[in-house]
Every structure is written in structure tokens, then in C-alpha cells.
Protein backbone atom coordinates (compact mmCIF):
# COMPACT_ATOMS: atom_id res chain seq x y z
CA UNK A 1 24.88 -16.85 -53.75
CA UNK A 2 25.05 -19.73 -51.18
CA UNK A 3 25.88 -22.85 -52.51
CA UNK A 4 23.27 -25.35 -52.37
CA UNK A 5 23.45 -28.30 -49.82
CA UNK A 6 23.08 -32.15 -49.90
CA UNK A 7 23.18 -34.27 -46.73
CA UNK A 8 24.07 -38.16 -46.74
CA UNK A 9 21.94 -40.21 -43.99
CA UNK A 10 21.87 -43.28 -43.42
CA UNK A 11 22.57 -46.02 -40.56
CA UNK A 12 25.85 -47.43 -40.42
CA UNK A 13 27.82 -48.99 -42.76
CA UNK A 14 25.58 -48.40 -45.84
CA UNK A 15 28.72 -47.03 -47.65
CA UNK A 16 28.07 -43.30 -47.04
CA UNK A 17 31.57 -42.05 -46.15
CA UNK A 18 32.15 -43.91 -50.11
CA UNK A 19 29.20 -42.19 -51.35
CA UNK A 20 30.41 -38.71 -49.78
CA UNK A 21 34.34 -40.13 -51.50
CA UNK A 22 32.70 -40.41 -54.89
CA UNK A 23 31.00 -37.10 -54.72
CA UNK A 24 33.39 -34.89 -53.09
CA UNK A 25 36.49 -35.99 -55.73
CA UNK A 26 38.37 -36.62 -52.48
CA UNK A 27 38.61 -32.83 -51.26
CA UNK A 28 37.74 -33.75 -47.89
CA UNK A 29 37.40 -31.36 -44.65
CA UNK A 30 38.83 -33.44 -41.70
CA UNK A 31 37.47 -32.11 -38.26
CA UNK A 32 38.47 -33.69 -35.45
CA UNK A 33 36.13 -36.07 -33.60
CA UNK A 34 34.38 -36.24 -30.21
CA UNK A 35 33.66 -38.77 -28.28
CA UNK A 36 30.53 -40.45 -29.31
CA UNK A 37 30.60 -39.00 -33.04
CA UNK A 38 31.76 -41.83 -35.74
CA UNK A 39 32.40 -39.65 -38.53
CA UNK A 40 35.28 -37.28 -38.83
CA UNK A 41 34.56 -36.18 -42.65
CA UNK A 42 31.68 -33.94 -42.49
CA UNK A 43 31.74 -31.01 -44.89
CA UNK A 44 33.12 -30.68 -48.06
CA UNK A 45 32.19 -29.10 -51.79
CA UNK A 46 31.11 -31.25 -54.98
CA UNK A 47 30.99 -30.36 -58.79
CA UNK A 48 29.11 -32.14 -61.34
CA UNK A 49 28.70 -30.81 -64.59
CA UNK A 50 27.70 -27.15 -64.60
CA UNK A 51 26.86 -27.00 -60.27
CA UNK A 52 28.60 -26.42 -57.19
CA UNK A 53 27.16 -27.80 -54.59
CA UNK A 54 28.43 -28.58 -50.77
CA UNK A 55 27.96 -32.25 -49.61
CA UNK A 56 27.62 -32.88 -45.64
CA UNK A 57 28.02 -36.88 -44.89
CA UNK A 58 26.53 -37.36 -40.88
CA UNK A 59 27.20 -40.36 -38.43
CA UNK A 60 25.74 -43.62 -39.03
CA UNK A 61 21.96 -43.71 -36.41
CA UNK A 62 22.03 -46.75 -35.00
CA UNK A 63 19.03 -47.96 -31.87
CA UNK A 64 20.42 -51.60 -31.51
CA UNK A 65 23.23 -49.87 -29.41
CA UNK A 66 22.56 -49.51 -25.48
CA UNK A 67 22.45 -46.08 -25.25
CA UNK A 68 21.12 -44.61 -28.17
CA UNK A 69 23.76 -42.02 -30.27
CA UNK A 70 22.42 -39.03 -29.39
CA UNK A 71 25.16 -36.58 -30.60
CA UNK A 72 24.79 -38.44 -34.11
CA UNK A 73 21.10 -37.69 -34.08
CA UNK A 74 21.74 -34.36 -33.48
CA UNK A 75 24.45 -34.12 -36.38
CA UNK A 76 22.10 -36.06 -38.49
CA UNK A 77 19.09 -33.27 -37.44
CA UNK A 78 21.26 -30.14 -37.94
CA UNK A 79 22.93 -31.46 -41.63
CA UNK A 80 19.12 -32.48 -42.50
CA UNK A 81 17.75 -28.64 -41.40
CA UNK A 82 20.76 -27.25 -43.66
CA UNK A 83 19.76 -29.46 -46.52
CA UNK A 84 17.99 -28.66 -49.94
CA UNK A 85 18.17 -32.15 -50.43
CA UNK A 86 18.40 -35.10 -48.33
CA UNK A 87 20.18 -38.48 -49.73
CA UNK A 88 19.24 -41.26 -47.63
CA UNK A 89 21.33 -44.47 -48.17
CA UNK A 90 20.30 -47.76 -47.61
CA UNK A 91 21.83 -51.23 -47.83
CA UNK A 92 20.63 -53.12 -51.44
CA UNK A 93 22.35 -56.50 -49.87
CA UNK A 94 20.82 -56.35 -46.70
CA UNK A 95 17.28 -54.75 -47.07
CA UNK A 96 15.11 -52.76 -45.20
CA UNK A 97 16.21 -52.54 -41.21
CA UNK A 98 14.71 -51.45 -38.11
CA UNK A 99 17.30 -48.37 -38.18
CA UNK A 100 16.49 -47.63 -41.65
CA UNK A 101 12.78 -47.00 -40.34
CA UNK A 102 14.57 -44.54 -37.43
CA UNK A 103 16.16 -42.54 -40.18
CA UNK A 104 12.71 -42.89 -42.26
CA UNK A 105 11.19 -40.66 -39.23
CA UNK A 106 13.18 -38.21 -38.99
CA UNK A 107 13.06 -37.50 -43.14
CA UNK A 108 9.20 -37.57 -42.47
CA UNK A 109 9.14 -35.00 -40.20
CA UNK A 110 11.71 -32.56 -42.05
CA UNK A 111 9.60 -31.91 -44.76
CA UNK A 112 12.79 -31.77 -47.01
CA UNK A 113 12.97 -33.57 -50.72
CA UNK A 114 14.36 -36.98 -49.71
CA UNK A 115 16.05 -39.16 -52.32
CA UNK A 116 16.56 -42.68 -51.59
CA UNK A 117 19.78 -44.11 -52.63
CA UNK A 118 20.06 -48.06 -52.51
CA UNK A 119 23.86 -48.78 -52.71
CA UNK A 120 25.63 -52.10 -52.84
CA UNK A 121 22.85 -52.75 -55.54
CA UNK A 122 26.20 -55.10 -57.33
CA UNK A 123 24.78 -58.71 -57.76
CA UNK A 124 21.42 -59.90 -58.13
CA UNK A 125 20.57 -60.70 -54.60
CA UNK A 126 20.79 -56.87 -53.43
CA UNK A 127 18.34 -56.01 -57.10
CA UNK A 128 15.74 -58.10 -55.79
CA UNK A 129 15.79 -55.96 -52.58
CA UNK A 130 14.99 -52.81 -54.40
CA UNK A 131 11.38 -53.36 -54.13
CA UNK A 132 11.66 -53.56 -50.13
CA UNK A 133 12.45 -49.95 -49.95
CA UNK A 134 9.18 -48.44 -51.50
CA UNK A 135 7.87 -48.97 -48.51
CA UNK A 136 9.35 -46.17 -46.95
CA UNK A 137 6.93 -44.17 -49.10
CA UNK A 138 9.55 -41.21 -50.67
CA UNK A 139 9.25 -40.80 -54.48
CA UNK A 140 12.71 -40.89 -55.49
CA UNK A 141 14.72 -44.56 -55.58
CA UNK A 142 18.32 -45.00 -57.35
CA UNK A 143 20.16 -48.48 -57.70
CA UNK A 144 23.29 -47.99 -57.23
CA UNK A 145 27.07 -48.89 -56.10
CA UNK A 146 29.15 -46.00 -54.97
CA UNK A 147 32.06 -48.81 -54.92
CA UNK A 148 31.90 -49.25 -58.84
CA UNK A 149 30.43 -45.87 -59.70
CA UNK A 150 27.06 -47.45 -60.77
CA UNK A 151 24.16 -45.51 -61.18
CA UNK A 152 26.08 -42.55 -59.66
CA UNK A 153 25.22 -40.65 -63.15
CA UNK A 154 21.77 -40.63 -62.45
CA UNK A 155 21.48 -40.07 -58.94
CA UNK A 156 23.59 -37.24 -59.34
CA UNK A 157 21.29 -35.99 -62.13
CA UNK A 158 18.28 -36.30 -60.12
CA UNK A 159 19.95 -34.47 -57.17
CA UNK A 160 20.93 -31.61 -58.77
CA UNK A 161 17.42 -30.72 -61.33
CA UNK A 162 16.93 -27.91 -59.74
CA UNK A 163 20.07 -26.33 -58.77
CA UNK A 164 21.37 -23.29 -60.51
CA UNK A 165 24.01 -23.32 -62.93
CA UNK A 166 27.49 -21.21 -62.13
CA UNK A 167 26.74 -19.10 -65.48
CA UNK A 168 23.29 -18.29 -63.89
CA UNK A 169 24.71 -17.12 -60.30
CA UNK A 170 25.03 -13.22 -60.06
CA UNK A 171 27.98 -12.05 -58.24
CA UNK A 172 27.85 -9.72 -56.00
CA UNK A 173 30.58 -7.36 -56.26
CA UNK A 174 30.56 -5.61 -52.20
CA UNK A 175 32.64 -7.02 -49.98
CA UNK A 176 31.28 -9.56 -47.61
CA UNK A 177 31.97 -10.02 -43.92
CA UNK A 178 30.95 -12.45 -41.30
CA UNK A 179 31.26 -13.26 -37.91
CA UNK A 180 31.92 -16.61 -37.09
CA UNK A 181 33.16 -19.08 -33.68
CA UNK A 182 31.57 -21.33 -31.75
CA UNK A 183 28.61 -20.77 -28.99
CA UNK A 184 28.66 -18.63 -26.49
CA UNK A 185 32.14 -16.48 -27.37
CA UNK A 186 29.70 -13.49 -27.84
CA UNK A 187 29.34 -13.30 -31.68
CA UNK A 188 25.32 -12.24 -31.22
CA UNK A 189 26.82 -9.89 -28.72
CA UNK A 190 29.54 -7.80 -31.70
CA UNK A 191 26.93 -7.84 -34.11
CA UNK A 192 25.08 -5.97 -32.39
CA UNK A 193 27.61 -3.92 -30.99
CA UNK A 194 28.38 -3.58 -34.17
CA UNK A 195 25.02 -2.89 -35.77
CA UNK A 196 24.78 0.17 -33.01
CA UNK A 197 27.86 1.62 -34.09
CA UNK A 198 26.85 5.45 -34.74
CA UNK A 199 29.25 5.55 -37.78
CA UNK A 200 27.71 2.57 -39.28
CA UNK A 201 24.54 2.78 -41.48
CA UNK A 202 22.71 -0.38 -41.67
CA UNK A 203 19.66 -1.54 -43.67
CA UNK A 204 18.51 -5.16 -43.97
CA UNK A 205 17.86 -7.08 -46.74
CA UNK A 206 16.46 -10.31 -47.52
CA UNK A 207 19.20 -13.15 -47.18
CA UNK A 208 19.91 -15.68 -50.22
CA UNK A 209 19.40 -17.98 -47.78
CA UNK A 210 16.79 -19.62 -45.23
CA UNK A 211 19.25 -19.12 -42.32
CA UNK A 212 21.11 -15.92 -43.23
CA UNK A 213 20.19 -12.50 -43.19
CA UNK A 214 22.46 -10.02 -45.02
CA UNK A 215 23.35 -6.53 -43.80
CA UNK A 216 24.36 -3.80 -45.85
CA UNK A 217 26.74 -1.29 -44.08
CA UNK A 218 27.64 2.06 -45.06
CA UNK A 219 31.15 2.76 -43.61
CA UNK A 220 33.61 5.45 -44.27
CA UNK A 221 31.52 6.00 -47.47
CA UNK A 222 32.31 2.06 -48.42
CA UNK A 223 29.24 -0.09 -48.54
CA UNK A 224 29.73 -3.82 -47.13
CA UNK A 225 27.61 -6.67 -46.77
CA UNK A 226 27.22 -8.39 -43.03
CA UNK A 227 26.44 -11.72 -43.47
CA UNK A 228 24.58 -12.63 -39.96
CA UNK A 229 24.05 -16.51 -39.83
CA UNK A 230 21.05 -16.31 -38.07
CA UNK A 231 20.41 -20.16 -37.57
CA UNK A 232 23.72 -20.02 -34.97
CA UNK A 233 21.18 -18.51 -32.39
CA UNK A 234 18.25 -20.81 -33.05
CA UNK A 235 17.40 -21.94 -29.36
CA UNK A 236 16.18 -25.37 -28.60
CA UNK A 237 17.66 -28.74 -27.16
CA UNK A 238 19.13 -29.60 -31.28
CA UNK A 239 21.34 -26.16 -31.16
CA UNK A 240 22.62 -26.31 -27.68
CA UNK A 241 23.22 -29.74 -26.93
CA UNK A 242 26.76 -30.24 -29.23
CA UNK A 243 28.38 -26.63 -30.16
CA UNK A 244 30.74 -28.72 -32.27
CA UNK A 245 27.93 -28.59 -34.94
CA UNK A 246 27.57 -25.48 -35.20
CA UNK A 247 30.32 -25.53 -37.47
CA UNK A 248 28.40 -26.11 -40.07
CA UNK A 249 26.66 -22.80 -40.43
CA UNK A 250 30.35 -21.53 -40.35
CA UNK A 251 30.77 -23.01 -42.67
CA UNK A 252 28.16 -21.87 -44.97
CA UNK A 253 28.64 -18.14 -43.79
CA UNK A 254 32.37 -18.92 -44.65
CA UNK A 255 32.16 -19.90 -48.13
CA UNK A 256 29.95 -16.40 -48.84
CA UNK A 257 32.49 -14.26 -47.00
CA UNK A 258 35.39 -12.26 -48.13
CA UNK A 259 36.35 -11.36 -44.62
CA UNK A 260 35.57 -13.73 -41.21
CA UNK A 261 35.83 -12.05 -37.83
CA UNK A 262 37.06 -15.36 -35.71
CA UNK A 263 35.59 -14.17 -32.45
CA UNK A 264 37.84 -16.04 -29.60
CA UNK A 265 36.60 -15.87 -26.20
CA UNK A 266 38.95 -14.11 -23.78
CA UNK A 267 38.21 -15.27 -20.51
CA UNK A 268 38.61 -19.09 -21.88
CA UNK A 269 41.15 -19.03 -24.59
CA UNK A 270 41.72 -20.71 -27.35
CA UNK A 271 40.54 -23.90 -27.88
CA UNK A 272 40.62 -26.57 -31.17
CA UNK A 273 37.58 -25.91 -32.33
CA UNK A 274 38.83 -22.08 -33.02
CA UNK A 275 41.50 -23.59 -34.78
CA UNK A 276 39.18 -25.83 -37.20
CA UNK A 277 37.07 -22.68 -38.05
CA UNK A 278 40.11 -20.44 -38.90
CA UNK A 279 41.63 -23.04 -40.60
CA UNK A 280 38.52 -23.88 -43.38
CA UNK A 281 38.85 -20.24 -43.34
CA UNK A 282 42.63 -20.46 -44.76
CA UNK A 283 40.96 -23.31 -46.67
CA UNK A 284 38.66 -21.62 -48.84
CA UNK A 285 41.06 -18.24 -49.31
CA UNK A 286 39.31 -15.62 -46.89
CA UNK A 287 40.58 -12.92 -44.99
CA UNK A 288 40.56 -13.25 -41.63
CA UNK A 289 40.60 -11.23 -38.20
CA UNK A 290 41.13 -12.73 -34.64
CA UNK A 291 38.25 -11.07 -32.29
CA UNK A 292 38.98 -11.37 -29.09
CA UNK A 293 36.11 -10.52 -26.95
CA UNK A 294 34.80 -10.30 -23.54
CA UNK A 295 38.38 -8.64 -22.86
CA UNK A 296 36.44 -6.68 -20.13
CA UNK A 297 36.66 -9.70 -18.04
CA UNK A 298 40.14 -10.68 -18.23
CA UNK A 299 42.35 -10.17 -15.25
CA UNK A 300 45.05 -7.94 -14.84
CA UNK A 301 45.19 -7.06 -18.98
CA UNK A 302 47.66 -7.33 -20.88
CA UNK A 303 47.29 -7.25 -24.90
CA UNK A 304 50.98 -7.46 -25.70
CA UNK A 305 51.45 -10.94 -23.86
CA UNK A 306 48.07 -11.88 -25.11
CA UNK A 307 48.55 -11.16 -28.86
CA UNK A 308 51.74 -13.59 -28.51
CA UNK A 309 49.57 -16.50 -26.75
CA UNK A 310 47.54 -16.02 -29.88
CA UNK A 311 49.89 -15.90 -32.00
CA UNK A 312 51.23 -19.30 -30.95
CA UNK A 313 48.02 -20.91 -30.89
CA UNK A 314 47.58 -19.41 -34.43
CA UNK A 315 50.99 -20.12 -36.10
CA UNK A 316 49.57 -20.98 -39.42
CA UNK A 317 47.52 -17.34 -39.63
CA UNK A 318 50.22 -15.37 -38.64
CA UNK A 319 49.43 -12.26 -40.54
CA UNK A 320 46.11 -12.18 -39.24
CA UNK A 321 45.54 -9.23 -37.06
CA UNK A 322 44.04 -9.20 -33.68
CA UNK A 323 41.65 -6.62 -32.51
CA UNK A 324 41.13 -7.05 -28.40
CA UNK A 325 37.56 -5.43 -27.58
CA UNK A 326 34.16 -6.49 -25.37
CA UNK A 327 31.10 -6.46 -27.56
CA UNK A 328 28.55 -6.35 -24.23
CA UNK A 329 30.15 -2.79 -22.63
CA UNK A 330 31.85 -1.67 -26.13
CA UNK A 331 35.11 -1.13 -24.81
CA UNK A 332 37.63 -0.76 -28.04
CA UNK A 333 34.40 -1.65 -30.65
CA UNK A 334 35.75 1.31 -32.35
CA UNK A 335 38.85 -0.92 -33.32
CA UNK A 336 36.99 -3.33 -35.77
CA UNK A 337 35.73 -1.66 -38.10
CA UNK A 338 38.92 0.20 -39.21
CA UNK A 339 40.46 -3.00 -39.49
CA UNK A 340 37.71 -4.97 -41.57
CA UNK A 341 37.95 -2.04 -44.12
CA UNK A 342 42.04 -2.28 -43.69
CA UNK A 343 41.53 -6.03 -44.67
CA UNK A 344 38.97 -6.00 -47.17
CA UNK A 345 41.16 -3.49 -49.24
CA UNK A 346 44.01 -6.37 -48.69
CA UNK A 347 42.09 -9.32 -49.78
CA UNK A 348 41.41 -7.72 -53.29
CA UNK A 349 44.74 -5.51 -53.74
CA UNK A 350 46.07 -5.29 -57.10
CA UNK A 351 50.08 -5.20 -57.47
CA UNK A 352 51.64 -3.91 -61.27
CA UNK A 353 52.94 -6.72 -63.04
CA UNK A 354 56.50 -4.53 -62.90
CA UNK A 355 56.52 -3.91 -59.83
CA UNK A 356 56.14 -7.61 -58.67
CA UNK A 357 58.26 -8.95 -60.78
CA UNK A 358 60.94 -6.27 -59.37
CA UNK A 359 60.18 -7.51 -55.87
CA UNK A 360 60.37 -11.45 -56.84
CA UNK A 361 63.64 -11.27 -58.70
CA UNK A 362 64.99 -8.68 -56.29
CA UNK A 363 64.22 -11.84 -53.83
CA UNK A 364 65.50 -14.32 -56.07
CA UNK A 365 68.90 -12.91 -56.07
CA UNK A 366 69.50 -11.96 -52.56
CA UNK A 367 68.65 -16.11 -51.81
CA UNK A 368 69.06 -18.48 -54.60
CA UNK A 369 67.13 -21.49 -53.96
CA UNK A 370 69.39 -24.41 -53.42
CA UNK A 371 70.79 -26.60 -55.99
CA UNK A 372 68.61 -30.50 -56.43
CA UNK A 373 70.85 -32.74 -58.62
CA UNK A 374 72.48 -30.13 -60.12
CA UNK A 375 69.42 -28.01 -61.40
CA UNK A 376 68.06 -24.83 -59.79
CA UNK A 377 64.92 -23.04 -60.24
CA UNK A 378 65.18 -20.17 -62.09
CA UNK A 379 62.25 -17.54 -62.32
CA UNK A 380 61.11 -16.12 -65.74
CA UNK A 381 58.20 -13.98 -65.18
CA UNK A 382 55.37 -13.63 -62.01
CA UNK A 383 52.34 -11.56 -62.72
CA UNK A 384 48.98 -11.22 -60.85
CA UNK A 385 45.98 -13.86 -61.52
CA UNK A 386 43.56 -13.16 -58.99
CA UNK A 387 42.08 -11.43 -56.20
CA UNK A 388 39.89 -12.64 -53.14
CA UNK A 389 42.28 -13.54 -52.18
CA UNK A 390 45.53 -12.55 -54.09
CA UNK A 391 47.18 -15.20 -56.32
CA UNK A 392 49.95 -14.61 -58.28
CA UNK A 393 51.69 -17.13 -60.68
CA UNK A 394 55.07 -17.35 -61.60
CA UNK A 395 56.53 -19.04 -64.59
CA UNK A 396 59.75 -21.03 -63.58
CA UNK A 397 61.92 -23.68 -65.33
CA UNK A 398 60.95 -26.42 -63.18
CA UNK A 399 58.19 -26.94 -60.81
CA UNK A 400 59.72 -29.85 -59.28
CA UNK A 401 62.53 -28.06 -57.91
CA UNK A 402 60.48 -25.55 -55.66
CA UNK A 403 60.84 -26.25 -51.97
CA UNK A 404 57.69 -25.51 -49.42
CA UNK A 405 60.39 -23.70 -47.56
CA UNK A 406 61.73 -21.24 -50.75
CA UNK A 407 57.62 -21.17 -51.21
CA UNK A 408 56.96 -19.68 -48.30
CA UNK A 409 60.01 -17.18 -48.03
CA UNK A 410 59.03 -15.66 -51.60
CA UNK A 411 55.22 -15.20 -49.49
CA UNK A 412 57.22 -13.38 -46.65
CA UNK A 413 59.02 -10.93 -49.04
CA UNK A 414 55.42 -9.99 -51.00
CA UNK A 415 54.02 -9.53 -47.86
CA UNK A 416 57.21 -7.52 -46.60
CA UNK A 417 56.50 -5.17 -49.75
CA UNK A 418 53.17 -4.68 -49.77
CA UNK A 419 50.38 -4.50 -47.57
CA UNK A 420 48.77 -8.28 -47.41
CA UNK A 421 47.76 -8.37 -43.46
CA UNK A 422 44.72 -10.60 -42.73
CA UNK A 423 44.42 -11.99 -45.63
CA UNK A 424 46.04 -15.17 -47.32
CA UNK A 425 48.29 -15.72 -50.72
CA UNK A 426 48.67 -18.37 -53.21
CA UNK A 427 51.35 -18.62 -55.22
CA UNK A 428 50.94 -21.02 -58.01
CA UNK A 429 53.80 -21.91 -60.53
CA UNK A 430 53.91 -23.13 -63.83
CA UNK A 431 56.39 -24.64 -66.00
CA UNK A 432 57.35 -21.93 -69.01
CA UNK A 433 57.85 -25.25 -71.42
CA UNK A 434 54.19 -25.48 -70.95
CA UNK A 435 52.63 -22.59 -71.95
């Protein structure tokens, strides 16, 4: 089930990035900026008491500037469309402003449930400018101060009445696979390649969401679940004016997945925003594939020296595998599929608590971690603690004493021993004086 989303709008400096601080717990996704685009923290998940919900904070809309911030409208526009509900923030101290009225508008003509959040509402000045705001005509107000946690209780309450609890949201227990990228690297193109495929059986269902429609495939007698984000080939001015937002239905299709296809695009390469999509893909624990497409059009071929440009531009996704194909003539399609079914087995592979613990101590001896202050770690016991991706957990004498370097060359040797490709592992150790 697709976590529900909240948006934070707003005109500048109303204290939304602190609002977004306060709700987020600090887990913040950091995506680089554009020229023109104020806010770099954009997307990130919240909890609050039983729900899980993802929070999107958007650029402050300003029409006192010369030129009027049109890539910020169009953030604002896209994170409102995504929304189940829509926080706007306003200024207690200052009262109601012409730009407040601009960001009034465009609630108006969303149709979305808008919740008005007066913050800075600290001293008694800013109370007596709660009244100002009814004017905007919404039906939900909340005093509060994001800077002292006030009133953050019950704005919180009232924006998430009607969201399900985690004990109420069924899992669904098929793999899930999505493609993702940014415009115009051919993703519409491979899914339908894909769809086509004579040894694929497809039927569509209804999505869980408003932008989403999910696929069932039937493939080598395995059924999967396509998640097609369906909003990434809206048309109109909104959708193809700044790819960069985009992202944001990655995002969602992201956090559903078990398995992204990155789709790169051959002729052009890779750029960052690749990077910022695979990497919230490492973020959140998926497998992932590197798709590179339109490989009809590249000159003179060559998918040795390729896969090592890749692999450089990649460097923290090494194990991810690369699959060179073009979705328009389906030259190589055949190549996916067997390796989304390769990785999806990866991402929820099970290893024998006797066996791993063979493999780590077996690594453990042939390179003792180095000496700190005359302690080393030792390693007790590892077993298995999850799956999607795999997590292990190994009990040690002292957490303080593992290195990120030792950390990642205990990763190398699992991966070394069993089959992990395109899909990440976390190791997690705890102290055995604490259990």
C-alpha cells in the first residue's frame, strides 16, 4: 500500500523547511538544487503514532520578485497533485500577505483537503492575527510554533484522521517491480516493450493509488507485480516544463517496489539526476538494475567499455547489474526479464544461520580487524534478520570498534559467497552485553 502524502506550502520564510524538520525527525532526502529552486529538502517519510506517512516541503511562491518563480510554482503544483493533504503555512507574526492569497489560489483550484497551519503563533501579537486567516475560507486552522513544538500535537492529529494504521495495511506478498528515471530516457517505451513480451502474461488491475496502475505478470511460472507510475506521462506545460520533479513519482513508485529498473539513456549518459534516483533507491533498501536503453543508437557499440563508464559513474551500486537493450526496436529485451527474476530471488534470499556464521568467522580470521587502544572486535554470533532486502546482525563485543572499512569488507565476502547481485545489504551489529 502507498504511503499517504502531505505537502507543506507556503510563501517564503513562514518556517516550512522547520515544520518539514519537526515532522520528518530529521531523516531528510537532500537533492541537489537548480537554479531558480530555493529548497533542496523535498521528500522525506514521517511517523506519528500508529501512521507512516511521506512529507514533501516545496519552495517558498513569492510575486513581489521581478520575474515570478516559475519552477517553484511548478514544484508547488506537482507536490499539491501528489497530496492527500495539503498543509499550507502562514506567518501568525506577520498576517495575511498578498503571496499568501497566490498560494490561496492555487489550493482553491486543487480541490485537495487544505489545512491551514499558522506558525510563529509564540507571543500575543501573532494570536491576535489568527482571526486574519479565516478569510481564506478553508475549514481547518491550527496555532502553532514549529520552533517550540506548539500545537504540533494537534495539527498532526488533524492531518492524519483518516489515514490508515500500519496494523490495518495488507501486505502484499509478490514481488514488486518498477521502472523508474527521468523524462524522456524511454521508460514508457520498456514497459511496453515489456508488456508485449510473448513470454509475459499480463492482466491489469486497479492501482492503490490515483497515479499508479499495477500489473500483474506471469513469468517463468512466477507471478510479479509491475508497478507503472502512470502520472510520469501526464502531458501538459506542469509535467514537461522541470523533469527534475518528476522525481517525486519515483519516488512514490520507489517506496512500493522491491526491484527498480534505473533506465539510463544511452545516447546521453549518465547524468546527476540518475544518480539521485538510484541513490533513494539504496536509501530505502531496493534492488536495483541499470537499464540502459536506446543502445540502438549508440555509435560504434561497445558494452564492455560501456558497463565500466557505468560502473564509475555508479561506484556506490556496484553490484548492480546492467542489462544494455533498446525498448523502441527490442533489440536484447529478452535480457531483462531473466535478470529481474535473478534479482528478485536475491533481494529476499535466505542464508542458514550455520552457514553464515561459517562464512563470517571464516572472514574474521583470514583479516582481523585492527587493534583501537588495545581492544579488537571480536565476533560472537551473526544470524539472518530480514529480507527485502537482506539484513543480517551480528553480535560483537564492541560496536565502537567496527571500522566503515572492516564493514564493508565483511559485505564483500557475503556477497563473494552467495549470490546478492542487484540488490543491497545491511549489516547491523549489536553489543552481546546488551542482549
Amino acid at each position: 500500500m502507498s504511503l499517504p502524502v502531505v505537502s507543506l506550502v507556503g510563501r517564503p520564510n513562514v518556517g516550512k523547511s522547520t515544520l518539514f524538520n519537526k515532522m520528518v525527525g530529521g531523516k531528510v532526502s537532500i537533492i541537489e538544487d537548480t537554479p531558480g529552486v530555493t529548497r533542496d529538502r523535498i521528500y522525506s517519510e514521517a511517523s506519528y503514532k500508529n501512521f507512516h506517512f511521506s512529507v514533501i516541503d516545496t519552495g517558498g511562491i513569492d510575486v513581489s520578485e521581478e520575474l515570478f518563480n516559475e519552477q517553484i510554482r511548478i514544484q508547488a503544483s506537482i507536490a499539491i497533485e501528489e497530496s492527500d493533504v495539503v498543509v499550507f503555512v502562514v506567518d501568525g507574526k506577520e498576517g495575511l500577505t498578498e503571496n499568501d492569497r497566490v498560494v490561496q489560489d492555487m489550493l482553491r483550484k486543487s480541490g485537495k483537503r487544505v489545512i491551514v497551519a499558522i506558525n510563529k503563533v509564540d507571543n500575543k501579537a501573532s494570536q491576535e492575527n489568527i482571526y486574519d486567516f479565516y478569510e481564506l475560507g478553508f475549514d481547518e486552522y491550527f496555532p502553532i510554533s514549529a520552533e517550540h513544538n506548539t500545537g504540533m500535537y494537534e495539527l498532526l492529529d488533524a492531518i492524519t484522521i483518516n489515514f490508515p494504521k500500519n496494523v490495518d495495511m495488507e501486505e502484499d506478498e509478490r514481488l514488486k517491480f518498477s521502472v523508474i528515471g527521468r523524462p524522456n530516457v524511454g521508460k514508457s517505451s520498456l514497459i511496453n516493450a515489456l508488456i508485449n513480451e510473448e513470454r509475459v502474461i499480463v492482466s491489469n488491475t486497479a492501482g492503490t493509488t490515483r497515479d499508479a496502475i499495477d500489473t500483474v505478470f506471469k513469468y517463468e511460472k512466477q507471478e510479479f507485480v509491475f508497478i507503472d507510475t502512470a502520472g510520469m506521462r501526464k502531458q501538459g506545460k506542469i509535467y514537461e516544463a522541470v523533469e527534475k520533479y518528476s522525481l517525486l513519482r519515483s519516488l512514490r513508485a520507489i517506496d512500493r517496489s522491491d526491484v527498480c529498473l534505473l533506465v539510463i539513456n544511452a545516447e546521453e549518459g549518465v547524468i546527476e539526476h540518475d544518480k539521485h534516483i538510484a541513490g533513494y533507491a539504496l536509501e530505502r533498501g531496493k534492488g536495483i538494475i541499470l537499464v540502459v536503453n536506446k543502445w540502438d543508437k549508440v555509435e560504434n557499440p561497445n558494452i564492455k567499455e560501456y558497463t565500466n563508464y557505468i560502473r564509475r559513474e555508479f561506484q556506490f551500486i556496484t553490484y548492480a547489474p546492467v542489462v544494455f537493450l533498446s525498448a523502441l526496436t527490442k533489440k536484447r529485451i529478452h535480457t531483462l526479464m531473466p535478470e529481474v527474476l535473478r534479482v528478485c530471488e536475491n533481494v529476499k534470499r535466505k542464508i542458514s544461520t550455520s552457514v553464515l556464521n561459517q562464512v563470517i568467522m571464516d572472514a574474521y580470521v583470514l583479516n582481523l580487524p585492527p587493534s583501537y587502544k588495545g581492544k579488537r572486535l571480536k565476533i560472537y554470533f551473526s544470524s539472518q534478520t530480514g529480507t527485502k532486502p537482506p539484513k543480517f546482525t551480528l553480535r560483537v563485543n564492541s560496536r565502537g570498534l567496527i571500522h566503515f572499512s572492516y564493514e564493508r569488507y565483511l559485505e564483500n565476502k557475503l556477497r563473494e559467497n552467495f549470490e546478492f547481485e542487484g540488490t543491497p545489504i545491511i549489516l547491523q551489529f549489536k553489543n552481546k552485553a546488551d542482549e
